[in-house]
Structures are given as C-alpha cells and as structure tokens.
C-alpha atoms as a PDB file:
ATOM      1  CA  UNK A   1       0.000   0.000   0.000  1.00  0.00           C
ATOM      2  CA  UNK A   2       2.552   2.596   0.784  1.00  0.00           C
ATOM      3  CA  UNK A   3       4.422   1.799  -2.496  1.00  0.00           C
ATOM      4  CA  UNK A   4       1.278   2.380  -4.333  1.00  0.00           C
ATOM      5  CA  UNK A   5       1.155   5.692  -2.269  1.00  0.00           C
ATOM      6  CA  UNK A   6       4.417   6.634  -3.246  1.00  0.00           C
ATOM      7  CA  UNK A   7       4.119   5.987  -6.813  1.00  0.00           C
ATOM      8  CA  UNK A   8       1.234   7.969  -7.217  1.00  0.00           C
ATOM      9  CA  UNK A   9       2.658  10.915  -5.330  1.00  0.00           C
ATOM     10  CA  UNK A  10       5.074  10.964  -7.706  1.00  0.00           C
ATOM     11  CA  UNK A  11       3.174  11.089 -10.337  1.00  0.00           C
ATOM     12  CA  UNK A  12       1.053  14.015  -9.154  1.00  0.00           C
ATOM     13  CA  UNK A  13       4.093  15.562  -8.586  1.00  0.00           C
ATOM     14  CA  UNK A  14       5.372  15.182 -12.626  1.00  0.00           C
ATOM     15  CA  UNK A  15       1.751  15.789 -13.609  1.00  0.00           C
ATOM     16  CA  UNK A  16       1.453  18.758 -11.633  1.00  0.00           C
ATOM     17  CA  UNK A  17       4.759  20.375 -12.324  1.00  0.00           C
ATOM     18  CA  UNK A  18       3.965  20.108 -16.127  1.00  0.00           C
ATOM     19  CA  UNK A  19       0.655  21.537 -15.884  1.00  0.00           C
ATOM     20  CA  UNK A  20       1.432  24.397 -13.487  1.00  0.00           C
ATOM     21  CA  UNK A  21       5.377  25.278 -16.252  1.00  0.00           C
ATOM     22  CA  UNK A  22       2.530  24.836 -18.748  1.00  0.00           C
ATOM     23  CA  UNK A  23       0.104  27.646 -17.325  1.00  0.00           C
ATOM     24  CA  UNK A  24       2.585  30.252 -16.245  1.00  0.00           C
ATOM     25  CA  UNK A  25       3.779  29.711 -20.084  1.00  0.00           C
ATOM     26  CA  UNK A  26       7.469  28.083 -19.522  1.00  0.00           C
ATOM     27  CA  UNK A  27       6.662  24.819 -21.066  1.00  0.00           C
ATOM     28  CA  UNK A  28       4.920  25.643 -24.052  1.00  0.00           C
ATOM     29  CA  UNK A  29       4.341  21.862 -25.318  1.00  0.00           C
ATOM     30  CA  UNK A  30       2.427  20.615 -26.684  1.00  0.00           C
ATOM     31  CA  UNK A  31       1.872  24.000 -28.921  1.00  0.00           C
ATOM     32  CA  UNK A  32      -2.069  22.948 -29.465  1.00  0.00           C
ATOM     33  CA  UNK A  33      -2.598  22.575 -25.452  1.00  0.00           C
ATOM     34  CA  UNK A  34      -5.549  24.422 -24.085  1.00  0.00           C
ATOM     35  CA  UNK A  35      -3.397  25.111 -21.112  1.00  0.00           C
ATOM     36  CA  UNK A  36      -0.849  26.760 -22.002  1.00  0.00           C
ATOM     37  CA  UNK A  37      -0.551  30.591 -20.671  1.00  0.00           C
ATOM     38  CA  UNK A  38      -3.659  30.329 -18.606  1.00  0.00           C
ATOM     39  CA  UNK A  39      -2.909  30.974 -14.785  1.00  0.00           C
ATOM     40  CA  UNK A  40      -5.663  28.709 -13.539  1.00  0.00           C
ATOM     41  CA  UNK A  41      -3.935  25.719 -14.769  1.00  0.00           C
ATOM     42  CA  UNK A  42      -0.552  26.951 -13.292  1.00  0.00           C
ATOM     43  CA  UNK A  43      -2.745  27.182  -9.958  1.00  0.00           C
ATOM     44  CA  UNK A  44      -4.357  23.532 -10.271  1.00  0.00           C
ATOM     45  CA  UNK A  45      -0.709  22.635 -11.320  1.00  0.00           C
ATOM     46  CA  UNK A  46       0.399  23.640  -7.999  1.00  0.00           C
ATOM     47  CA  UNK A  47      -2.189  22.233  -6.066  1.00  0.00           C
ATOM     48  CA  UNK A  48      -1.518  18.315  -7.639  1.00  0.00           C
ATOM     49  CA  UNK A  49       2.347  18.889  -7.114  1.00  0.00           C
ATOM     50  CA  UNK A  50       1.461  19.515  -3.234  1.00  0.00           C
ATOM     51  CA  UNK A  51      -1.205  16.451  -2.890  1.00  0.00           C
ATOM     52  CA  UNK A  52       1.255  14.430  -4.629  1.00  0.00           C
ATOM     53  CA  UNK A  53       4.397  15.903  -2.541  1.00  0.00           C
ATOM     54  CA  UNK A  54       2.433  14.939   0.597  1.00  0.00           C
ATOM     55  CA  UNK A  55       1.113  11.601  -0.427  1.00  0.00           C
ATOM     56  CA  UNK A  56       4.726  10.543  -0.724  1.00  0.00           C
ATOM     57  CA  UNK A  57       5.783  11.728   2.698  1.00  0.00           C
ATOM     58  CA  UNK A  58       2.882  10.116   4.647  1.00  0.00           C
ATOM     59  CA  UNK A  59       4.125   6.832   2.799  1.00  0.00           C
ATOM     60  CA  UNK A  60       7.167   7.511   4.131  1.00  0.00           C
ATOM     61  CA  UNK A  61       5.895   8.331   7.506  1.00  0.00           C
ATOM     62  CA  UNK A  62       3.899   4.955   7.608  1.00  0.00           C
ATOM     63  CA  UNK A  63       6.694   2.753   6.898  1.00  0.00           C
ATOM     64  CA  UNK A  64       8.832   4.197  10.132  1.00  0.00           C
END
C-alpha cells in the first residue's frame, strides 16, 4: 500500500509540475494545449504537485 502511495505521489508531482510550467507559459508543449498561458492551470498545477508531494511523505511516515 505505501508503495502504491508513493508511486502515485510521484506522479502528481510530474503531472502537476507540467501543468502548473505549462500555465505560467514556460513549457509551451504541446503547442495545441488548451493550457498553455492560462494561470488557472498553473494554480491547479500547484495544487496536484502539493497532494502528490504529501502523499509521498505520509508513505514515508507509515513505513517508520
């Protein structure tokens, strides 16, 4: 269970780091995204990176 945590921490954290570069306008792929340059994605972007940041440390915090 905590692996499973883990891994899909992380992957909020890529998911969320792409979305939020994507809506401030720093990763502009791909150039047909609906996202890109719009500050509410940059904001949801943000908010998935910290979910996923703190699903990974309570896995780590269950396994101690």
């Amino acid at each position: 269970m905590q692996a499973l945590a883990a891994a899909l921490g992380f992957l909020l954290v890529l998911a969320g780091g792409l979305f939020a570069l994507q809506g401030l306008g720093i990763v502009m792929w791909p150039s047909d995204s609906f996202m890109l340059a719009d500050k509410t994605w940059a904001l949801y972007g943000g908010v998935m990176a910290v979910i996923g940041l703190l699903l990974i440390l309570w896995s780590r915090a269950r396994r101690a």
